[in-house]
C-alpha atoms as a PDB file:
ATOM      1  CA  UNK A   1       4.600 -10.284  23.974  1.00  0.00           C
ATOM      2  CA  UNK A   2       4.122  -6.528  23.521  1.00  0.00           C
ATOM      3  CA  UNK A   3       6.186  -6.626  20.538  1.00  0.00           C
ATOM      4  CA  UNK A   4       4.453  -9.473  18.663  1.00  0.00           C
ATOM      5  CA  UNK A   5       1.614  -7.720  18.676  1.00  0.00           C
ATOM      6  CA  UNK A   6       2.857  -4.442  17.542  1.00  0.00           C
ATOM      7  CA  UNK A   7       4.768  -6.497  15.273  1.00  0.00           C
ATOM      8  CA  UNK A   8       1.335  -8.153  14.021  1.00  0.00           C
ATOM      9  CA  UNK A   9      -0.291  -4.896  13.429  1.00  0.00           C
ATOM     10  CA  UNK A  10       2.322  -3.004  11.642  1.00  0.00           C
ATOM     11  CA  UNK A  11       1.373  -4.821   8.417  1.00  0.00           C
ATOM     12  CA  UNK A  12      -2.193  -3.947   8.763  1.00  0.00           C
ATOM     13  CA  UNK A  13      -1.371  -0.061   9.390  1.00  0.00           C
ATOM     14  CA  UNK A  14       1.019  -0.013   6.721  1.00  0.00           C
ATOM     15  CA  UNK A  15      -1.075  -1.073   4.397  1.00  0.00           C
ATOM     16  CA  UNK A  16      -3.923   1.117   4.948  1.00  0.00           C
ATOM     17  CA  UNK A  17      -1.541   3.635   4.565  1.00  0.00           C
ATOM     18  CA  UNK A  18      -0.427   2.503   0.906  1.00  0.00           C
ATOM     19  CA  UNK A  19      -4.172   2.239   0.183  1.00  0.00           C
ATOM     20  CA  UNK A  20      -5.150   5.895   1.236  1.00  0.00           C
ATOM     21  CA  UNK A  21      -1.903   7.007  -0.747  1.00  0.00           C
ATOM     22  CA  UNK A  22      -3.029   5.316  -4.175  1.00  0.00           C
ATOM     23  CA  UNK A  23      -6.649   6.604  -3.729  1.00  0.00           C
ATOM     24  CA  UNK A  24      -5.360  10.001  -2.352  1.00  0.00           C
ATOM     25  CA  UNK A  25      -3.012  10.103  -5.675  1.00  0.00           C
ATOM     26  CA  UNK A  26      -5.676   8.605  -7.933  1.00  0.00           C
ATOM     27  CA  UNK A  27      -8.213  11.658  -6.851  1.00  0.00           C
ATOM     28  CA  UNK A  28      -5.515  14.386  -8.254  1.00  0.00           C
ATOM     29  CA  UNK A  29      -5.643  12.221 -11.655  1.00  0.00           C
ATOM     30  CA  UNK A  30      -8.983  12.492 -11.951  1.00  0.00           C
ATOM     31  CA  UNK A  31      -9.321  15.643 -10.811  1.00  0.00           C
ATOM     32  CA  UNK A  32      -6.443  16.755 -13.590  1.00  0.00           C
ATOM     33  CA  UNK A  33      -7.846  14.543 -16.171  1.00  0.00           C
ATOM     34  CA  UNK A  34     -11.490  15.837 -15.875  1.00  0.00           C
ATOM     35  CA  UNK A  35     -10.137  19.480 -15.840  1.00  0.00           C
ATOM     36  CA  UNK A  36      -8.176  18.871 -18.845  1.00  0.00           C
ATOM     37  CA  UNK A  37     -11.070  17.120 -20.596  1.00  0.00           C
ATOM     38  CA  UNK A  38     -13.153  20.519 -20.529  1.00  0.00           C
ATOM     39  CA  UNK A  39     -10.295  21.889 -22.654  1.00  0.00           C
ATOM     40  CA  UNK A  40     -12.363  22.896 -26.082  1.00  0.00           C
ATOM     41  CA  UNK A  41     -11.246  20.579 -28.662  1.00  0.00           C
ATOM     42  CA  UNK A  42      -9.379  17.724 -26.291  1.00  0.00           C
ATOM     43  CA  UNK A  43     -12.613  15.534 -26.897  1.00  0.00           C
ATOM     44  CA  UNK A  44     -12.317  15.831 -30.153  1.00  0.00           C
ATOM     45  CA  UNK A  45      -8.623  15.169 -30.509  1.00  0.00           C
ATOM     46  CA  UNK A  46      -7.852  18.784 -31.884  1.00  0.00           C
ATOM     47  CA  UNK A  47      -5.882  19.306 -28.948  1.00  0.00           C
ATOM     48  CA  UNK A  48      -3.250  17.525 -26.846  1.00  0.00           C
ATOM     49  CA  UNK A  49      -3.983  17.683 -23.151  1.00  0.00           C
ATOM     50  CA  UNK A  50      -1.541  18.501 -21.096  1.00  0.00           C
ATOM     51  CA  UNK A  51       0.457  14.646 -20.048  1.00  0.00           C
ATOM     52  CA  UNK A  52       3.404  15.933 -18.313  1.00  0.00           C
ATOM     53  CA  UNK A  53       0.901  17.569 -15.687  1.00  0.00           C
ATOM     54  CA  UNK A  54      -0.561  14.406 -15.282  1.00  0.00           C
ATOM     55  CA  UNK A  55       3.040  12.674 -14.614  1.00  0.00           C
ATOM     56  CA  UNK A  56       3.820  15.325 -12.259  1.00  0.00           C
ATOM     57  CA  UNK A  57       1.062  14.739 -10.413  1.00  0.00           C
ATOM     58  CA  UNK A  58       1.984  10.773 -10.217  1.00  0.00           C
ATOM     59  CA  UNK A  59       5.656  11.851  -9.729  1.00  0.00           C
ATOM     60  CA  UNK A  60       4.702  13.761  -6.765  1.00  0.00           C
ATOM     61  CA  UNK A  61       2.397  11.748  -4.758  1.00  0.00           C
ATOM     62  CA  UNK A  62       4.330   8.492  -4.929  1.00  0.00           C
ATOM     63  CA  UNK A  63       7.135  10.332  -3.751  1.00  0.00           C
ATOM     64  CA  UNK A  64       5.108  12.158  -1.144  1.00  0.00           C
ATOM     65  CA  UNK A  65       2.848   9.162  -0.183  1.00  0.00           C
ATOM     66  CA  UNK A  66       5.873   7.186   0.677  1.00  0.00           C
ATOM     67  CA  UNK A  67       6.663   9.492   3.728  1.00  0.00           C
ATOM     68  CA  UNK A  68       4.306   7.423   6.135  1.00  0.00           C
ATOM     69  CA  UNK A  69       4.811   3.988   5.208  1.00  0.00           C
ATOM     70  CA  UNK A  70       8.474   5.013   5.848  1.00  0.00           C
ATOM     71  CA  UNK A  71       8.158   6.452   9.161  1.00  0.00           C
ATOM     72  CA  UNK A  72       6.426   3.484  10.536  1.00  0.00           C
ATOM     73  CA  UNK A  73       8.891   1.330   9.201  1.00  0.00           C
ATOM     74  CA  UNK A  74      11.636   3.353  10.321  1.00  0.00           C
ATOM     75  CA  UNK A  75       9.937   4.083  13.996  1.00  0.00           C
ATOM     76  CA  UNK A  76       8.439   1.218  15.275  1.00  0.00           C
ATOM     77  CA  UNK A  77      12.045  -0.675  15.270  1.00  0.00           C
ATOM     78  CA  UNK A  78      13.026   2.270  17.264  1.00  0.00           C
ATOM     79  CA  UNK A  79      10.928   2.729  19.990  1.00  0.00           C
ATOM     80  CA  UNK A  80      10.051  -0.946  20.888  1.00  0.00           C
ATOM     81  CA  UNK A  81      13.710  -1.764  20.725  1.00  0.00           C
ATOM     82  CA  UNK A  82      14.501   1.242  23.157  1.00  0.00           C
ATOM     83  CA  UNK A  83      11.331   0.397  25.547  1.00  0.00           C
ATOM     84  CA  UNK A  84      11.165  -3.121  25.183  1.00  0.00           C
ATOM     85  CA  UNK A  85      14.947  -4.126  24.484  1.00  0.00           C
ATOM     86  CA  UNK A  86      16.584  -6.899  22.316  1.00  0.00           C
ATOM     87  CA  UNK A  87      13.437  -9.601  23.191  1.00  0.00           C
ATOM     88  CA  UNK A  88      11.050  -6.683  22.133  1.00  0.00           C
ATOM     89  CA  UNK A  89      12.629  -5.928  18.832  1.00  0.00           C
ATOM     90  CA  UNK A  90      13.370  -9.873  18.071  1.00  0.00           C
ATOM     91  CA  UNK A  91       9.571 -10.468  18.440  1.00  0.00           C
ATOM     92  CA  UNK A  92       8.429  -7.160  16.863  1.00  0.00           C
ATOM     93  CA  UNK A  93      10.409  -8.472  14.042  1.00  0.00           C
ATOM     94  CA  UNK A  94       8.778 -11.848  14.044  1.00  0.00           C
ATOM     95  CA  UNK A  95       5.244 -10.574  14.656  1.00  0.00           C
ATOM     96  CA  UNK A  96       5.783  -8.119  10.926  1.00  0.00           C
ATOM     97  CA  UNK A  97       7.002 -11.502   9.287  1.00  0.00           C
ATOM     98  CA  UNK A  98       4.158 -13.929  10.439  1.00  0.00           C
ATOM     99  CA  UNK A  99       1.465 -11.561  10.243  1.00  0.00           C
ATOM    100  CA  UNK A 100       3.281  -9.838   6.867  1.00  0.00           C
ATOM    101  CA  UNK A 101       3.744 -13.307   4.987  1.00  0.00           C
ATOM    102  CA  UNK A 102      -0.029 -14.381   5.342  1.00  0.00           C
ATOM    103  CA  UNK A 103      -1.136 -10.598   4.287  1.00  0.00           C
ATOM    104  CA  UNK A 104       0.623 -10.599   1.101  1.00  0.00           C
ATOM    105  CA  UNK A 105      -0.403 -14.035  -0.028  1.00  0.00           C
ATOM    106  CA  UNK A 106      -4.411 -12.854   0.666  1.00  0.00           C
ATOM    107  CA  UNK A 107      -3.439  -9.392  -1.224  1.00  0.00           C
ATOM    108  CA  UNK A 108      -2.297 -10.895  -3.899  1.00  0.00           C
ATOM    109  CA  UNK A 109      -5.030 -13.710  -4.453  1.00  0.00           C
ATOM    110  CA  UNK A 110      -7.433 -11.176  -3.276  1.00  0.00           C
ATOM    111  CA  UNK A 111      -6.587  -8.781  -5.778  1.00  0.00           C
ATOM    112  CA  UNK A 112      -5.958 -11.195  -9.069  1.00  0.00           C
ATOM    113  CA  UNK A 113      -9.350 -12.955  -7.840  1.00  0.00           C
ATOM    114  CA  UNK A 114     -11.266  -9.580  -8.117  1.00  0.00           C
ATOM    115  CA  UNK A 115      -9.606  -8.729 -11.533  1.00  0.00           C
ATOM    116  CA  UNK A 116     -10.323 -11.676 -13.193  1.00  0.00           C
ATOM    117  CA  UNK A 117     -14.154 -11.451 -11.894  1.00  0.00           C
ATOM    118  CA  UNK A 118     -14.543  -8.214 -13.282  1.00  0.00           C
ATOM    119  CA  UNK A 119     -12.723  -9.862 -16.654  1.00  0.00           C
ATOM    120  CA  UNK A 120     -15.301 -12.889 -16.745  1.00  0.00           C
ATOM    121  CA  UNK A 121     -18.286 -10.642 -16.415  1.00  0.00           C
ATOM    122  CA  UNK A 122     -17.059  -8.402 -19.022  1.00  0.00           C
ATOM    123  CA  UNK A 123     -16.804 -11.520 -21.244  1.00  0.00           C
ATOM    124  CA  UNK A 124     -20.810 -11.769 -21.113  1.00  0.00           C
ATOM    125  CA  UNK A 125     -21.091 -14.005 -18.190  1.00  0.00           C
ATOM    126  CA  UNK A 126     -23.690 -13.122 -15.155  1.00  0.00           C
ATOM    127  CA  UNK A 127     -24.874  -9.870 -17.189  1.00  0.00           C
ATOM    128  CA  UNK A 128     -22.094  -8.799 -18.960  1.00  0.00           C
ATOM    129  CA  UNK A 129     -20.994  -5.535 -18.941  1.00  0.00           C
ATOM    130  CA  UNK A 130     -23.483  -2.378 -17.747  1.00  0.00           C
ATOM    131  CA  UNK A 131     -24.973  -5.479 -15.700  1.00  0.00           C
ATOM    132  CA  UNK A 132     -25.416  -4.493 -11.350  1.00  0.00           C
ATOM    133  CA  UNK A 133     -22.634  -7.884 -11.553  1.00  0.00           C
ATOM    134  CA  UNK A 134     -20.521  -5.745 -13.921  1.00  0.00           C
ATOM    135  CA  UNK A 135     -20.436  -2.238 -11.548  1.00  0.00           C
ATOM    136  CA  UNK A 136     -19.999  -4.810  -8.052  1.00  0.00           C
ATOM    137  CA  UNK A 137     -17.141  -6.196  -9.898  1.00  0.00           C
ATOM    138  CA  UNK A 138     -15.586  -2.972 -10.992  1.00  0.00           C
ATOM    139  CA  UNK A 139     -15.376  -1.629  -7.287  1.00  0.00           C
ATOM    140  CA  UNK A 140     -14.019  -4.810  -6.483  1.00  0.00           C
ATOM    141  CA  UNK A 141     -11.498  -5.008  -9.139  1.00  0.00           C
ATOM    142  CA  UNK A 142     -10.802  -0.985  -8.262  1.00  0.00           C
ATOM    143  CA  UNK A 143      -9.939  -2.286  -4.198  1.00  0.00           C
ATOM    144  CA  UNK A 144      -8.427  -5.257  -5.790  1.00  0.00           C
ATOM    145  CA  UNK A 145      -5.589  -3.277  -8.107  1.00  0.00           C
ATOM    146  CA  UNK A 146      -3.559  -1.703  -4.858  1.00  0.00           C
ATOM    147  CA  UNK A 147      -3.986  -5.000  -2.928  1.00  0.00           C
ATOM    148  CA  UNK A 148      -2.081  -6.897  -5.806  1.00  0.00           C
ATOM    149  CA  UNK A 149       0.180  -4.365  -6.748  1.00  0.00           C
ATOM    150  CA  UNK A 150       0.847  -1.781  -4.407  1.00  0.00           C
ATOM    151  CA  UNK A 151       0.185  -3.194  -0.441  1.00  0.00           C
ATOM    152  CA  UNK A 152       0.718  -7.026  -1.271  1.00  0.00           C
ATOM    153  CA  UNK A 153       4.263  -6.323  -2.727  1.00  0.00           C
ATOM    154  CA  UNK A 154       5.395  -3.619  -0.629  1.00  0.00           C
ATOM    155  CA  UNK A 155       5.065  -5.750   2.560  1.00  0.00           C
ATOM    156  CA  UNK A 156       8.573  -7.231   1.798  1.00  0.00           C
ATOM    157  CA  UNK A 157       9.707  -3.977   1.796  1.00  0.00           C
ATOM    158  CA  UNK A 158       8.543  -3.196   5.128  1.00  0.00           C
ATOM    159  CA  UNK A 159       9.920  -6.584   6.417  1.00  0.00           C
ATOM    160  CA  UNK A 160      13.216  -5.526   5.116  1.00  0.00           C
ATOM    161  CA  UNK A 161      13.994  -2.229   5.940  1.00  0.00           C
ATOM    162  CA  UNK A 162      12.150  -3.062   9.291  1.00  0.00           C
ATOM    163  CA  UNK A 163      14.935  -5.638   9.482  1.00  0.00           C
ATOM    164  CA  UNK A 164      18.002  -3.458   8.790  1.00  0.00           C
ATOM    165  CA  UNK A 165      16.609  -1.034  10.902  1.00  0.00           C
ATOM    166  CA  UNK A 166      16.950  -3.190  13.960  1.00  0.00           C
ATOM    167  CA  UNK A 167      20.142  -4.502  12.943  1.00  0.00           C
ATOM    168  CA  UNK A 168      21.778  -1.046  12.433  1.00  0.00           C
ATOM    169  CA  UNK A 169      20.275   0.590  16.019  1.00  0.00           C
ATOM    170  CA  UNK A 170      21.314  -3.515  18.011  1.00  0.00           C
ATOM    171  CA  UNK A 171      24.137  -1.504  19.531  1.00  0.00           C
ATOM    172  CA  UNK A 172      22.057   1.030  20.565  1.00  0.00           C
ATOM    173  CA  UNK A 173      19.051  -1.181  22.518  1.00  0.00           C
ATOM    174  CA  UNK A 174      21.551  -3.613  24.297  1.00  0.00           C
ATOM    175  CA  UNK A 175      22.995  -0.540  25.685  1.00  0.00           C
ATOM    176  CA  UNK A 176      20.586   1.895  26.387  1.00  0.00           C
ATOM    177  CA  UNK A 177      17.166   0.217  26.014  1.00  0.00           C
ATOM    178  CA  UNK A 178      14.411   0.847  28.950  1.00  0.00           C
ATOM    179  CA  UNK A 179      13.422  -3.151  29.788  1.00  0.00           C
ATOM    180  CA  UNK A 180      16.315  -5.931  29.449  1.00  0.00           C
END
């Protein structure tokens, strides 16, 4: 039982960790962006600001930002399968997919729904835009972007590699694993 719910609550820790890496990485852009903007003559398209700084800065931080998402999905197989055993790491596994599979679905909706709230307010409905409607929905939409495309998605990835993981150390917990 100990693994299903570590299994169930990998997802959820996972994902706040791609969501603190996407704001964390969004921060340096804006930070870079409004440093570049106070460039004389950028405003006024005199002068180019400086894009491959920008990319860098993307470059860097997905790479970076992928360390801890990694870990857990690299770890968790690990130590439950070594404390636990086989049973542990079977319903670790199973916990990540149930609890996974009805996270991603939500992200997904979730995040489209937000979008295209922000999109029909923008159109001129309940305010339009500059409306309090229009700001609500552009927080939403702004939580809503790294549900849909960032933590909704990678959840298969975690499933996966959580997968091969197990499979690849299965010698390893039938033989040496705490609990049998």
């Amino acid at each position: 039982i100990g693994g299903l719910f570590v299994g169930a609550m990998l997802p959820y820790v996972f994902s706040s960790t791609t969501m603190r890496a996407v704001g964390r990485a969004a921060e340096s852009i804006v930070g870079e962006v409004r440093k570049q903007w106070k460039i004389p003559g950028v405003q006024e398209g005199k002068v180019k600001p400086n894009y491959a700084k920008v990319v860098d800065i993307c470059t860097k931080a997905a790479l970076g930002e992928l360390l801890k998402p990694a870990v857990i999905a690299i770890v968790a197989p690990i130590v439950i399968g070594l404390l636990i055993g086989p049973k542990g790491t079977v319903s670790l596994l199973l916990g990540t997919q149930i609890s996974s599979f009805s996270m991603a679905i939500m992200m997904a909706n979730a995040g489209a729904s937000w979008d295209n709230a922000k999109k029909y307010i923008e159109e001129g409905h309940h305010g339009g835009k500059g409306s309090d409607q229009h700001k609500a929905a552009v927080v939403g939409d702004t939580l809503g972007d790294p549900f849909k495309d960032t933590s909704g998605p990678s959840l298969d990835g975690l499933i996966k590699l959580m997968t091969m993981i197990s499979l690849a150390i299965a010698p390893v917990v039938v033989r040496y694993a705490l609990l049998k």
